[in-house]
C-alpha atoms as a PDB file:
ATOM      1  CA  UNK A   1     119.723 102.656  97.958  1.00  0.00           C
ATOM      2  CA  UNK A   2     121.921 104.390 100.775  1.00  0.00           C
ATOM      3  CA  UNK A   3     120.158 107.435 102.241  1.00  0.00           C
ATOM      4  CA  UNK A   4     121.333 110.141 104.618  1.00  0.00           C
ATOM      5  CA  UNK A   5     120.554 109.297 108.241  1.00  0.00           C
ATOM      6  CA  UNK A   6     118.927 111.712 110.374  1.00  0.00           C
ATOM      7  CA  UNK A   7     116.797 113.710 107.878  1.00  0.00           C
ATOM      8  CA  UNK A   8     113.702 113.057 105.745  1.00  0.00           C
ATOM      9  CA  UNK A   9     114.763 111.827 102.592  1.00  0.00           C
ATOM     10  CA  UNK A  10     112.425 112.254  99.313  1.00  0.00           C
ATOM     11  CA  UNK A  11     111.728 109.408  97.440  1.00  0.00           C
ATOM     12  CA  UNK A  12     109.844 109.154  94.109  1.00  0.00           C
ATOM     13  CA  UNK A  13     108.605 107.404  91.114  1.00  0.00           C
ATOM     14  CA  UNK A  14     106.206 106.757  88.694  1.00  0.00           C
ATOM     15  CA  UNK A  15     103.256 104.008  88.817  1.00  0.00           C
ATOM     16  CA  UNK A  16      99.954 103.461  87.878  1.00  0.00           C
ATOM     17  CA  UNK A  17      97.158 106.322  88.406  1.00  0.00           C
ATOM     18  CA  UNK A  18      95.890 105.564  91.999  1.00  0.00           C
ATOM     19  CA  UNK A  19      98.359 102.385  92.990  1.00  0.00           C
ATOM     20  CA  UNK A  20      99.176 101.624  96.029  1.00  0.00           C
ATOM     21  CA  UNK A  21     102.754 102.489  96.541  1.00  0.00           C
ATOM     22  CA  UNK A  22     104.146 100.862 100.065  1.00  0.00           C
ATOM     23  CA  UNK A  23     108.108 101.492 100.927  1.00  0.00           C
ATOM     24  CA  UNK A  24     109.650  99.063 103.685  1.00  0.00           C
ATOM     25  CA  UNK A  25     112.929 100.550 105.142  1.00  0.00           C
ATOM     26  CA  UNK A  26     115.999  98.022 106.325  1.00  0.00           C
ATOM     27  CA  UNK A  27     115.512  99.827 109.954  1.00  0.00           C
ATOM     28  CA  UNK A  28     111.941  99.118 109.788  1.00  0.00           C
ATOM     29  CA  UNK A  29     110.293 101.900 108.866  1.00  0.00           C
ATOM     30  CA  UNK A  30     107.193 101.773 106.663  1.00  0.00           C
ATOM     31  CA  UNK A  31     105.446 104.465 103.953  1.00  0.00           C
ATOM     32  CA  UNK A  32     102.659 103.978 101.741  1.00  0.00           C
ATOM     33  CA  UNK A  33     100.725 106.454  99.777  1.00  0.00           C
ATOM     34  CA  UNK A  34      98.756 106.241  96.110  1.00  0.00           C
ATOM     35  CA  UNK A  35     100.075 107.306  92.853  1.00  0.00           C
ATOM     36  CA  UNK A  36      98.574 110.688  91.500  1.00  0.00           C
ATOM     37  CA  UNK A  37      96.450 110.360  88.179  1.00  0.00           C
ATOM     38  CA  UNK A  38      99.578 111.475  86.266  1.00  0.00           C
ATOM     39  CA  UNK A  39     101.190 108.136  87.746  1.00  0.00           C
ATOM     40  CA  UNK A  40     103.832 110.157  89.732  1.00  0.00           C
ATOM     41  CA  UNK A  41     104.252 109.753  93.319  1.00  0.00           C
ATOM     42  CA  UNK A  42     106.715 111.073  96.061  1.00  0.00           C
ATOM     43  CA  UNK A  43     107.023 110.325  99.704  1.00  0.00           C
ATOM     44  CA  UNK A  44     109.743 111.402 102.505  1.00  0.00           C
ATOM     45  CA  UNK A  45     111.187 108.797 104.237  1.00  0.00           C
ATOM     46  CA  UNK A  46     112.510 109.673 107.581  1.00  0.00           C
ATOM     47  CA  UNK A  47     115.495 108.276 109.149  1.00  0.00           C
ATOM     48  CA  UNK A  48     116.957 107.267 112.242  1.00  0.00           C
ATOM     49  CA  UNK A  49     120.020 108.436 114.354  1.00  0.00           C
ATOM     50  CA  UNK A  50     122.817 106.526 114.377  1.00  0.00           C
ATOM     51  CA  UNK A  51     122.409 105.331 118.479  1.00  0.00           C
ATOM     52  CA  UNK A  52     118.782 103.391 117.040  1.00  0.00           C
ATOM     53  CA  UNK A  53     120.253 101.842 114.689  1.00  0.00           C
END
């Protein structure tokens, strides 16, 4: 997936009611949160600037 840098990006998806969901970025950054009981789930992933990458 290529995201925009320098903004918080959403991300979502559907899982299992109350899974774990963990997302590990190529720069290193790390989300995790749990599914909802409807198995959706949605998290913002924040980038960096291009000078930290």
């Amino acid at each position: 997936m290529v995201v925009q840098r320098e903004s918080n990006n959403p991300v979502w998806g559907w899982a299992n009611p109350n899974e774990k969901i963990t997302i590990t970025t190529s720069w290193g950054a790390k989300s995790e949160g749990i599914a909802k009981v409807d198995s959706t789930w949605k998290m913002k992933l924040k980038t960096p600037n291009r000078s930290s990458l």
